[in-house]
Protein backbone atom coordinates (compact mmCIF):
# COMPACT_ATOMS: atom_id res chain seq x y z
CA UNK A 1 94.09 114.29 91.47
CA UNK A 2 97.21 112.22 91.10
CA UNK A 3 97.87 112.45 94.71
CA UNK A 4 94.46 111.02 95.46
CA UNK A 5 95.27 107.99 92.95
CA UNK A 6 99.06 107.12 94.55
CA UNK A 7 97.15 107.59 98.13
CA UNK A 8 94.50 104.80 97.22
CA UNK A 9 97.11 102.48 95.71
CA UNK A 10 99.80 102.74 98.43
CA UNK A 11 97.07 102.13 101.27
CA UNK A 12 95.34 99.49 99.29
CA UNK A 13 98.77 98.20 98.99
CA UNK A 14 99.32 98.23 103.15
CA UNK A 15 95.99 97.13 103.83
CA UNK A 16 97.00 93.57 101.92
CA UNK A 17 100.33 93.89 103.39
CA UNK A 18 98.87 94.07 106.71
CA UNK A 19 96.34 91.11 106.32
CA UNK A 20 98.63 89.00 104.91
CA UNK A 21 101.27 89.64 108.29
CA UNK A 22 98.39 88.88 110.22
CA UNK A 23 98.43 85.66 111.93
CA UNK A 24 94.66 85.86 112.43
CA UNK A 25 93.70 86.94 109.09
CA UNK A 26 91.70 83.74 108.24
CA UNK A 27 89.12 85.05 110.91
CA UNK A 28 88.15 88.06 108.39
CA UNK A 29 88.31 88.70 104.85
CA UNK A 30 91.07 89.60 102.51
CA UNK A 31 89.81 92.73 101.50
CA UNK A 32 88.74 94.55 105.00
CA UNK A 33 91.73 96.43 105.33
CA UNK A 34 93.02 97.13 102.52
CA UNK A 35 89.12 98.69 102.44
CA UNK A 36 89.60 100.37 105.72
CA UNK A 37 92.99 101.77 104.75
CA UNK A 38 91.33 102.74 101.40
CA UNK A 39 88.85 104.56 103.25
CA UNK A 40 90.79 106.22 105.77
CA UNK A 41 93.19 107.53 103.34
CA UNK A 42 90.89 109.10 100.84
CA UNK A 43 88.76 110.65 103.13
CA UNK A 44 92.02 112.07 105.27
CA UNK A 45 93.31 113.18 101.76
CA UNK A 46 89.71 114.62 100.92
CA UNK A 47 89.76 116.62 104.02
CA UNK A 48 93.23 117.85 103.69
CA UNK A 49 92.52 119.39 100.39
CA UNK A 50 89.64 120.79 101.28
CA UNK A 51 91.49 122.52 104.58
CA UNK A 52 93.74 124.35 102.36
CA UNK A 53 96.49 122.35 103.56
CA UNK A 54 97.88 120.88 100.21
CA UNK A 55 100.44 122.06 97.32
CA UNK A 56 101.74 124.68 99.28
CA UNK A 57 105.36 125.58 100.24
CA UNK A 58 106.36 123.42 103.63
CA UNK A 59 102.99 121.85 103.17
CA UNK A 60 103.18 119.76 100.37
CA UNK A 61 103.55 116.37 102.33
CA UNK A 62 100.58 116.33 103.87
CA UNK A 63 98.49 115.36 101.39
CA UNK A 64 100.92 112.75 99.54
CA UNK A 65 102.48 110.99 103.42
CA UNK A 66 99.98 111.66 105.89
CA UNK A 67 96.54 109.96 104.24
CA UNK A 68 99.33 106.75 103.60
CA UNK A 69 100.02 106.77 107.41
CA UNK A 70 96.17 107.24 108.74
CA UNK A 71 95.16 104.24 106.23
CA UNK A 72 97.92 102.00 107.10
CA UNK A 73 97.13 102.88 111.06
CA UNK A 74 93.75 102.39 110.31
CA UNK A 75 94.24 98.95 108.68
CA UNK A 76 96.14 97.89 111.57
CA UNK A 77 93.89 98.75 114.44
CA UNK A 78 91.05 97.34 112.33
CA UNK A 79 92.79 93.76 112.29
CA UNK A 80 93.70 93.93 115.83
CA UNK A 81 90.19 94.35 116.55
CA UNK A 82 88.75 91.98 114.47
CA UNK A 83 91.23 89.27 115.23
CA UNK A 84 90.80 89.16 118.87
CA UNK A 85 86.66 89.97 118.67
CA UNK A 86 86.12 87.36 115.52
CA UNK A 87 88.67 84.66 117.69
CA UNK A 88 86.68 84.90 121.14
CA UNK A 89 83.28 84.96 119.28
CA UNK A 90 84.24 81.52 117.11
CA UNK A 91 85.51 80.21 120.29
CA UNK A 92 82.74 81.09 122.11
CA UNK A 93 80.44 79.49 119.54
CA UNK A 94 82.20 76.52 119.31
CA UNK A 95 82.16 76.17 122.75
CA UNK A 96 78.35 76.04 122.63
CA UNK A 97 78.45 73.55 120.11
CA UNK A 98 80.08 71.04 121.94
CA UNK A 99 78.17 71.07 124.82
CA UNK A 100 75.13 70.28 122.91
């Protein structure tokens, strides 16, 4: 269960890390990915477990590194997303307004 607590605090951890290197990140809030990463990682880690593949001899990683890695991914393609999608919709909206 330790492993499951460092997992949630390292990608909560990248998920802020990742908003705040975001040049975009006013478009979305503060907490979506570190919640995405969160998310990712302790479900990866949940499934992990439960496929054996953890605390084993050559194994051992997987749980602790891998679920880090998904949730930091995850994080990243989420604000990548949202950035450009959240940008062109406010733009587009905008765009209306002003020709009213």
């Amino acid at each position: 269960m330790l492993s499951l607590t460092i997992v949630v605090l390292a990608t909560a951890a990248a998920g802020f890390i990742v908003w705040a290197n975001d040049k975009r990140h006013t478009r979305y809030g503060m907490g979506l990915p570190a919640g995405v990463a969160v998310a990712v990682g302790a479900l990866s880690w949940i499934i992990f477990m439960a496929a054996g593949l953890g605390y084993k001899p050559g194994l051992t990683w997987i749980p602790w590194v891998l679920p880090m890695v998904l949730g930091t991914a995850a994080a990243i393609g989420t604000v990548i997303y949202l950035g450009r999608a959240r940008t062109r919709q406010d733009t587009k909206r905008l765009t209306q307004a002003l020709r009213l």
